[in-house]
C-alpha atoms as a PDB file:
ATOM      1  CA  UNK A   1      10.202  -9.514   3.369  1.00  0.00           C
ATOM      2  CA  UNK A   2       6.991  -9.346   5.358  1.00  0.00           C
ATOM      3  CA  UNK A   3       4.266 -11.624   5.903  1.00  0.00           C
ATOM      4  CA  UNK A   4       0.698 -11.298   4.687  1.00  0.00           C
ATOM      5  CA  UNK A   5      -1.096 -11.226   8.338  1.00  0.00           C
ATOM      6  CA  UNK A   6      -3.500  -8.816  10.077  1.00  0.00           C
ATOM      7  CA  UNK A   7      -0.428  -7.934  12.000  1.00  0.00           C
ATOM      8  CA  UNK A   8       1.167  -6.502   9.523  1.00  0.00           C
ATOM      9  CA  UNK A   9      -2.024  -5.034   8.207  1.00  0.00           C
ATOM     10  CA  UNK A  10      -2.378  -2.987  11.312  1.00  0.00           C
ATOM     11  CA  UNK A  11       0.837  -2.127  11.256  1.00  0.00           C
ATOM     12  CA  UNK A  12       0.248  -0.932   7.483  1.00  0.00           C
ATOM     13  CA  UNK A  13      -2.696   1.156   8.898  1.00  0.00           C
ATOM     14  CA  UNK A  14      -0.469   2.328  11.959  1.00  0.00           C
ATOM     15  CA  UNK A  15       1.634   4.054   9.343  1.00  0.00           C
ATOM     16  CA  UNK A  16      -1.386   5.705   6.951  1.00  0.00           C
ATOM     17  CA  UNK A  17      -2.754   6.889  10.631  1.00  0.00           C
ATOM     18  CA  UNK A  18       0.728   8.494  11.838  1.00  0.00           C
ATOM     19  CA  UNK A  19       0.243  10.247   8.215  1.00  0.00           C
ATOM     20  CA  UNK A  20      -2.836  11.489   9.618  1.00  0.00           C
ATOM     21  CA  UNK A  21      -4.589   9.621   6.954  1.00  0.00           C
ATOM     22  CA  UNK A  22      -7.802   7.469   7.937  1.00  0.00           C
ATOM     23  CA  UNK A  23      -8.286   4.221   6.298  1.00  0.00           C
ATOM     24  CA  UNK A  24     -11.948   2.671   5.601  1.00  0.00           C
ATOM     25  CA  UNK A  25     -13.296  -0.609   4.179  1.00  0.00           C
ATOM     26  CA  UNK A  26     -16.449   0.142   2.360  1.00  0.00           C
ATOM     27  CA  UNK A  27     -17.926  -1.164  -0.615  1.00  0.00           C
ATOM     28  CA  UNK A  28     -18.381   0.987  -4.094  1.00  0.00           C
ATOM     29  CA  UNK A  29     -17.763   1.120  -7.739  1.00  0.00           C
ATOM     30  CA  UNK A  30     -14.454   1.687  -7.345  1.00  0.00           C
ATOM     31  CA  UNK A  31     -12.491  -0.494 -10.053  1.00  0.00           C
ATOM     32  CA  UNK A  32      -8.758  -0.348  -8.834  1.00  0.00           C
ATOM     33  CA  UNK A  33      -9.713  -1.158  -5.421  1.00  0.00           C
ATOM     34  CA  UNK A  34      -9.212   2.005  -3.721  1.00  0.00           C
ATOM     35  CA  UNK A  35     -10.233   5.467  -3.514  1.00  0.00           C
ATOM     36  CA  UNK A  36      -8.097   8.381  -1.968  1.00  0.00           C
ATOM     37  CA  UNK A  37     -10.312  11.457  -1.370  1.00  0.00           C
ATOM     38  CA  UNK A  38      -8.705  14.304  -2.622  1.00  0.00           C
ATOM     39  CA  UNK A  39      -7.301  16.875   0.028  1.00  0.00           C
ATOM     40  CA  UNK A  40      -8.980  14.555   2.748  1.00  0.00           C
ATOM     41  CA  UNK A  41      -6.468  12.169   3.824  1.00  0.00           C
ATOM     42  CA  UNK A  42      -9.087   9.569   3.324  1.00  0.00           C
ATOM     43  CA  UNK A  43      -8.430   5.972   1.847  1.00  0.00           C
ATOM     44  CA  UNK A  44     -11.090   4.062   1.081  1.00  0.00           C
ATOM     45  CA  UNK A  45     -10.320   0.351   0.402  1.00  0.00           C
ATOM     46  CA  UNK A  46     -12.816  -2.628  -1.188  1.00  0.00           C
ATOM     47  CA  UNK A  47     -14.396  -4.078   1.521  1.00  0.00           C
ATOM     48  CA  UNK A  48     -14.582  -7.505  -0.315  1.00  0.00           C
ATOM     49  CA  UNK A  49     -10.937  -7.960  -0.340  1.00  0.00           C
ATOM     50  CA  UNK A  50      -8.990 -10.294   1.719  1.00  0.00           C
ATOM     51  CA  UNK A  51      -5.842  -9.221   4.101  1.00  0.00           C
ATOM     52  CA  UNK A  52      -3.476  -9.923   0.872  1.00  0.00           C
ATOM     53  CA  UNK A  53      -5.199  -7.608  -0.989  1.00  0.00           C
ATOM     54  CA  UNK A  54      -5.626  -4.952   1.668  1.00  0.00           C
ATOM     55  CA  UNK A  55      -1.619  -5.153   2.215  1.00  0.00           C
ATOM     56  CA  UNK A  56      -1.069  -4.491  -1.516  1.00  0.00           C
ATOM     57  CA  UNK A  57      -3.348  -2.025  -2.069  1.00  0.00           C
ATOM     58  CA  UNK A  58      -2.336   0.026   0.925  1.00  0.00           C
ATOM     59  CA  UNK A  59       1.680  -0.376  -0.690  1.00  0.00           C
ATOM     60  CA  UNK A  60       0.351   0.345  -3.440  1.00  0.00           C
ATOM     61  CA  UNK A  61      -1.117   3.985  -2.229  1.00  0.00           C
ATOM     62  CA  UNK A  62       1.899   4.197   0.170  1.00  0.00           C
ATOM     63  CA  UNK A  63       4.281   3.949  -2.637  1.00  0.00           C
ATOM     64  CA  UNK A  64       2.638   6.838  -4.725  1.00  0.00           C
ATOM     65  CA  UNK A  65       1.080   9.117  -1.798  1.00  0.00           C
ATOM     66  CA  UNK A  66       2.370  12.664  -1.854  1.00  0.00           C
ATOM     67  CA  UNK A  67       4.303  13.984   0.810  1.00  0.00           C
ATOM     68  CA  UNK A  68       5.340  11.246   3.715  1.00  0.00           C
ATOM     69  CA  UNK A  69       6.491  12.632   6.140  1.00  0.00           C
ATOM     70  CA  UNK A  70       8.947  10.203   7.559  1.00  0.00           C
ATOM     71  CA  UNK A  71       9.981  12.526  10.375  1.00  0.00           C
ATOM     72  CA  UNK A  72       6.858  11.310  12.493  1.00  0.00           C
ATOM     73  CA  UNK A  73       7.083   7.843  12.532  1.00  0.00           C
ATOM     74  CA  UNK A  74       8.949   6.211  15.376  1.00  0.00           C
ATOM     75  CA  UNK A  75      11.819   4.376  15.213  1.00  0.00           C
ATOM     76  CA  UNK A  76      10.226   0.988  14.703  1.00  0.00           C
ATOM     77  CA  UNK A  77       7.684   2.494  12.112  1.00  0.00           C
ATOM     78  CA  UNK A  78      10.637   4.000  10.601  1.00  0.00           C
ATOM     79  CA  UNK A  79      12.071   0.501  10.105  1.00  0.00           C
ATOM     80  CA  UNK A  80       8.974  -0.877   9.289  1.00  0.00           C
ATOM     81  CA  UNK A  81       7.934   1.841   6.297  1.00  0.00           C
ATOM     82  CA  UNK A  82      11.644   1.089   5.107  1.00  0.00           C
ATOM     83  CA  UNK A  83      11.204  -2.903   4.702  1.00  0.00           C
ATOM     84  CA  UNK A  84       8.033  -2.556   2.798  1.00  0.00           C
ATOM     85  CA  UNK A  85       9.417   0.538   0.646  1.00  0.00           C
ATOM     86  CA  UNK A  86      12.220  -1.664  -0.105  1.00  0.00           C
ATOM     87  CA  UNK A  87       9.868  -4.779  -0.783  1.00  0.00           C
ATOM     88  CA  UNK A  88       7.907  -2.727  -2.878  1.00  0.00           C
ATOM     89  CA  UNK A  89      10.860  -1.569  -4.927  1.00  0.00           C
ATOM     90  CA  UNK A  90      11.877  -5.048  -5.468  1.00  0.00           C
ATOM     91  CA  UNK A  91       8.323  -6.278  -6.768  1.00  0.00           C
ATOM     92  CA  UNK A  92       7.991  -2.897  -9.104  1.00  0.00           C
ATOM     93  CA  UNK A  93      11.551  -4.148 -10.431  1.00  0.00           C
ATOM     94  CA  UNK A  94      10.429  -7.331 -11.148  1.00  0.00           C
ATOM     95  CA  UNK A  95       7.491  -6.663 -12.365  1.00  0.00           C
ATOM     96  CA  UNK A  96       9.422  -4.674 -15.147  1.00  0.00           C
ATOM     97  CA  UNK A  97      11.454  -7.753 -15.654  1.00  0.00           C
ATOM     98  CA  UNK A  98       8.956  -9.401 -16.954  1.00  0.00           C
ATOM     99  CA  UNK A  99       8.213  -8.657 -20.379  1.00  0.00           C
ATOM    100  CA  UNK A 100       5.774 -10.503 -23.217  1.00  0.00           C
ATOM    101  CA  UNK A 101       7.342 -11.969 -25.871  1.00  0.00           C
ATOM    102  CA  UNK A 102       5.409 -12.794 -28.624  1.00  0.00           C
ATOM    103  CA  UNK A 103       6.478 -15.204 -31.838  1.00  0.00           C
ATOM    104  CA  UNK A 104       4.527 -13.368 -35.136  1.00  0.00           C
ATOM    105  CA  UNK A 105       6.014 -15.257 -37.434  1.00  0.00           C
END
């Protein structure tokens, strides 16, 4: 697992930028928190949020952006994109797990 530091922020960023994508913190009326531009290779993140929500939103895009080319990372980006890939994977599965039960009766 990885810890919620700017570290590993930068290192987040490190991996969008090797992907020739360029990351920004602005402010808009974005409601998810983020805003790819289409065909661009631009990801716009909320400003407002705090480094935990900047991690998760990047894994968030990084686990449903098109096309990574894993080829161009170096080895210890390689085994960097491959812990939070995996983390990510675990927190999708439990997030699955978890289902609402309601009593109707």
């Amino acid at each position: 697992m990885f810890k919620y530091t700017k570290n590993t922020l930068k290192k987040i960023e490190e991996i969008f930028k090797t992907q020739g994508y360029t990351v920004r913190y602005e402010k808009g009326s974005f409601t998810s928190g983020y805003c790819l531009v289409e065909d661009r290779k631009i990801v716009i993140i909320n400003r407002f949020y705090d480094t935990e929500g900047r991690i998760n939103t990047l894994l968030d895009i990084l686990s449903v952006a098109e096309k990574i080319d894993e080829s161009l990372f170096e080895e210890k980006e390689q085994k960097f994109y491959n812990q939070l890939m995996k983390a990510a994977d675990k927190k999708e599965e439990e997030n699955a797990g978890t289902e609402t039960v309601t009593d109707e009766n």
